[in-house]
N, C-alpha and C. Protein backbone atom coordinates (compact mmCIF):
# COMPACT_ATOMS: atom_id res chain seq x y z
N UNK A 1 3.67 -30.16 -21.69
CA UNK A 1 4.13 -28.82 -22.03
C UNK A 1 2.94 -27.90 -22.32
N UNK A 2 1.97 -28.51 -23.51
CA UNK A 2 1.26 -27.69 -23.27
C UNK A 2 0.35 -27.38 -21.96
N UNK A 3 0.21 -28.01 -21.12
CA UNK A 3 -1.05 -28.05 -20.09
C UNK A 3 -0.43 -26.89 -19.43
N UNK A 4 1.21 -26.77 -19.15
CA UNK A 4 1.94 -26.19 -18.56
C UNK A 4 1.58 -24.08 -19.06
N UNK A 5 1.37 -24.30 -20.63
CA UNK A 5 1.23 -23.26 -21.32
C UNK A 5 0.00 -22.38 -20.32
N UNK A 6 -0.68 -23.17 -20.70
CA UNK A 6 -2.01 -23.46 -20.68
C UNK A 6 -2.11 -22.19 -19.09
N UNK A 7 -1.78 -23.18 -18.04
CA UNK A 7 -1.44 -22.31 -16.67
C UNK A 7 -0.87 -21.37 -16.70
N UNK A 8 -0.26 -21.08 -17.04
CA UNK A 8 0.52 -19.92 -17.09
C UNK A 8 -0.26 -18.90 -17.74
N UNK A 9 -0.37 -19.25 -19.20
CA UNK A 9 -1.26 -18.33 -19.82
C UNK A 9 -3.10 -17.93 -19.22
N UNK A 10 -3.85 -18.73 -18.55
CA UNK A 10 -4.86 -18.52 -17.21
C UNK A 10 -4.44 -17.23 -16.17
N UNK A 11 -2.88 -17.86 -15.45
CA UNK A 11 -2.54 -16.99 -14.50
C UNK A 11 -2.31 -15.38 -14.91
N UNK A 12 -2.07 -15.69 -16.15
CA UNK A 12 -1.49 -14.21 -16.69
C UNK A 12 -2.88 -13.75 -17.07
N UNK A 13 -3.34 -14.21 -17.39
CA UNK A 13 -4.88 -13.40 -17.99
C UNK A 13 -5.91 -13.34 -16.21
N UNK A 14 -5.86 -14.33 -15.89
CA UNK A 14 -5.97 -13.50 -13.82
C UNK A 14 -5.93 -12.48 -13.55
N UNK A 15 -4.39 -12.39 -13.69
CA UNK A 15 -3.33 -11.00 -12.97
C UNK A 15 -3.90 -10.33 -13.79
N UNK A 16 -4.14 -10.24 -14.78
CA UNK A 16 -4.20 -8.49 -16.11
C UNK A 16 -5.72 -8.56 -15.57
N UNK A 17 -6.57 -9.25 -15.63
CA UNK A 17 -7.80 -9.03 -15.32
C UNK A 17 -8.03 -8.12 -13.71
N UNK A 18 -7.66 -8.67 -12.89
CA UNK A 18 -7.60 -8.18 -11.23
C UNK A 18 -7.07 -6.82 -11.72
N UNK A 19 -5.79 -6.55 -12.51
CA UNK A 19 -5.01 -5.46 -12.70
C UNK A 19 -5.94 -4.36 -13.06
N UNK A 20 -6.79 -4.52 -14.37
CA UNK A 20 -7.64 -3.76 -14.68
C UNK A 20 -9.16 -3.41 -14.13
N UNK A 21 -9.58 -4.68 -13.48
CA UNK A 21 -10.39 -4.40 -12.15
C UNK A 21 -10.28 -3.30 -11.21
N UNK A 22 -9.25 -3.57 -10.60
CA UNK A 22 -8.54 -2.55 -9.97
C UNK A 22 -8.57 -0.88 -10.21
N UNK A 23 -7.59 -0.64 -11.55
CA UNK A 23 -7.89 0.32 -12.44
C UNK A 23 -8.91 0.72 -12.68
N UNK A 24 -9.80 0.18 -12.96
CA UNK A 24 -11.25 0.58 -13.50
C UNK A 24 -11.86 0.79 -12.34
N UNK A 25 -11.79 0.37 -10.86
CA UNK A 25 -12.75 0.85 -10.06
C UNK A 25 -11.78 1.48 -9.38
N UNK A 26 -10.99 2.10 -9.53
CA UNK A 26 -10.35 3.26 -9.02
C UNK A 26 -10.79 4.59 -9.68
N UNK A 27 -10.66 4.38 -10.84
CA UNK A 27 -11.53 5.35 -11.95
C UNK A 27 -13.00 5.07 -12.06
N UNK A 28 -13.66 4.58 -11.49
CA UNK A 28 -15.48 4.80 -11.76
C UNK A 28 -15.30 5.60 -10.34
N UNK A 29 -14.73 4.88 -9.36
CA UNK A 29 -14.69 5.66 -8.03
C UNK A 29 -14.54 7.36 -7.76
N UNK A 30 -13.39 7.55 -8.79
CA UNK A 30 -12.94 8.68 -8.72
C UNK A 30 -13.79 9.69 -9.68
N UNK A 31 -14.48 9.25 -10.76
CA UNK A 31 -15.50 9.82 -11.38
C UNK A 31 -16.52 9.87 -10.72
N UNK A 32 -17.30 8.96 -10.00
CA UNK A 32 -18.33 9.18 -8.93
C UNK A 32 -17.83 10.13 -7.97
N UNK A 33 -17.29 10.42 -7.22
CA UNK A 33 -16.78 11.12 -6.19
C UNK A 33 -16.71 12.82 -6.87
N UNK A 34 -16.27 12.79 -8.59
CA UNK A 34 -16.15 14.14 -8.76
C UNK A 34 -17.49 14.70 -9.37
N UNK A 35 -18.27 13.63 -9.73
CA UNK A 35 -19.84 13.84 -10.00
C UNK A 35 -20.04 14.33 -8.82
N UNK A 36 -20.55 13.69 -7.73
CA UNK A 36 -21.11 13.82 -6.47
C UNK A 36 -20.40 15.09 -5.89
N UNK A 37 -18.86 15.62 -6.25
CA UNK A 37 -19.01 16.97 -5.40
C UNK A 37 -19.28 18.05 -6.72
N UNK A 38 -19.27 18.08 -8.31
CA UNK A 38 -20.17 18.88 -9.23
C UNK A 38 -21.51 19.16 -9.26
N UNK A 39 -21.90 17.86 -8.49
CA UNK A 39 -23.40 17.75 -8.14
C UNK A 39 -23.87 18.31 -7.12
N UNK A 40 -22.99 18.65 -5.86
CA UNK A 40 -23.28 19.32 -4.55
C UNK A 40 -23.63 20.58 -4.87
N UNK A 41 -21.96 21.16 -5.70
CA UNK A 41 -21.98 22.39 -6.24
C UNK A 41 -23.23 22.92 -6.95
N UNK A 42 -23.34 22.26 -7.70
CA UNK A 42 -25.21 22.51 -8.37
C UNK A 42 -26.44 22.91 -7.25
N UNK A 43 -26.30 21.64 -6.70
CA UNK A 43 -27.36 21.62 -5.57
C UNK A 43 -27.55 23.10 -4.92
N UNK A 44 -25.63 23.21 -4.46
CA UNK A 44 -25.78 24.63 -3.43
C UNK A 44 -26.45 25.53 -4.23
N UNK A 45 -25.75 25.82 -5.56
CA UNK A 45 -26.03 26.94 -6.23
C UNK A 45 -27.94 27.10 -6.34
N UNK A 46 -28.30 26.03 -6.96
CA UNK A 46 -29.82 26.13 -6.55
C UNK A 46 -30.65 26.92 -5.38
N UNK A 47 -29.87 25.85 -4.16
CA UNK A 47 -30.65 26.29 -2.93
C UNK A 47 -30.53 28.27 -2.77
N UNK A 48 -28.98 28.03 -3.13
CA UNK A 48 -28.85 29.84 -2.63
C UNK A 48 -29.44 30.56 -3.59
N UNK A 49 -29.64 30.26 -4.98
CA UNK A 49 -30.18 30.69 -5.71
C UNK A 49 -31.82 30.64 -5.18
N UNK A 50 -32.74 29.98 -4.65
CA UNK A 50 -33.86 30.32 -4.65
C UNK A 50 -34.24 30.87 -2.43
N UNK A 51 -33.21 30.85 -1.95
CA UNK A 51 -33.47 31.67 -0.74
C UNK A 51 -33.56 33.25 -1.14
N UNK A 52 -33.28 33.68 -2.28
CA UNK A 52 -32.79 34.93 -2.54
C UNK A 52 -34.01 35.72 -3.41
């Protein structure tokens, strides 16, 4: 019975782990992506700022 626990309670801590894996690099992803176009925005503003 217990060994039985045992598995189950592994599998479940698996799944929540992958789950939040998941989650979390959906969100670093999506924070990188809105850095990288705040960061463009900067960039442009620079460049046009010093052609001028």
């Amino acid at each position: 019975m217990k060994n039985a626990w045992l598995g189950y309670l592994g599998s479940f801590i698996t799944l929540l782990g992958a789950v939040v894996m998941i989650v979390a690099g959906r969100y670093i992803l999506g924070s990188i992506l809105i850095l990288a176009a705040i960061g463009g925005v900067i960039v442009k503003y620079y460049l046009g700022k010093k052609k001028y």
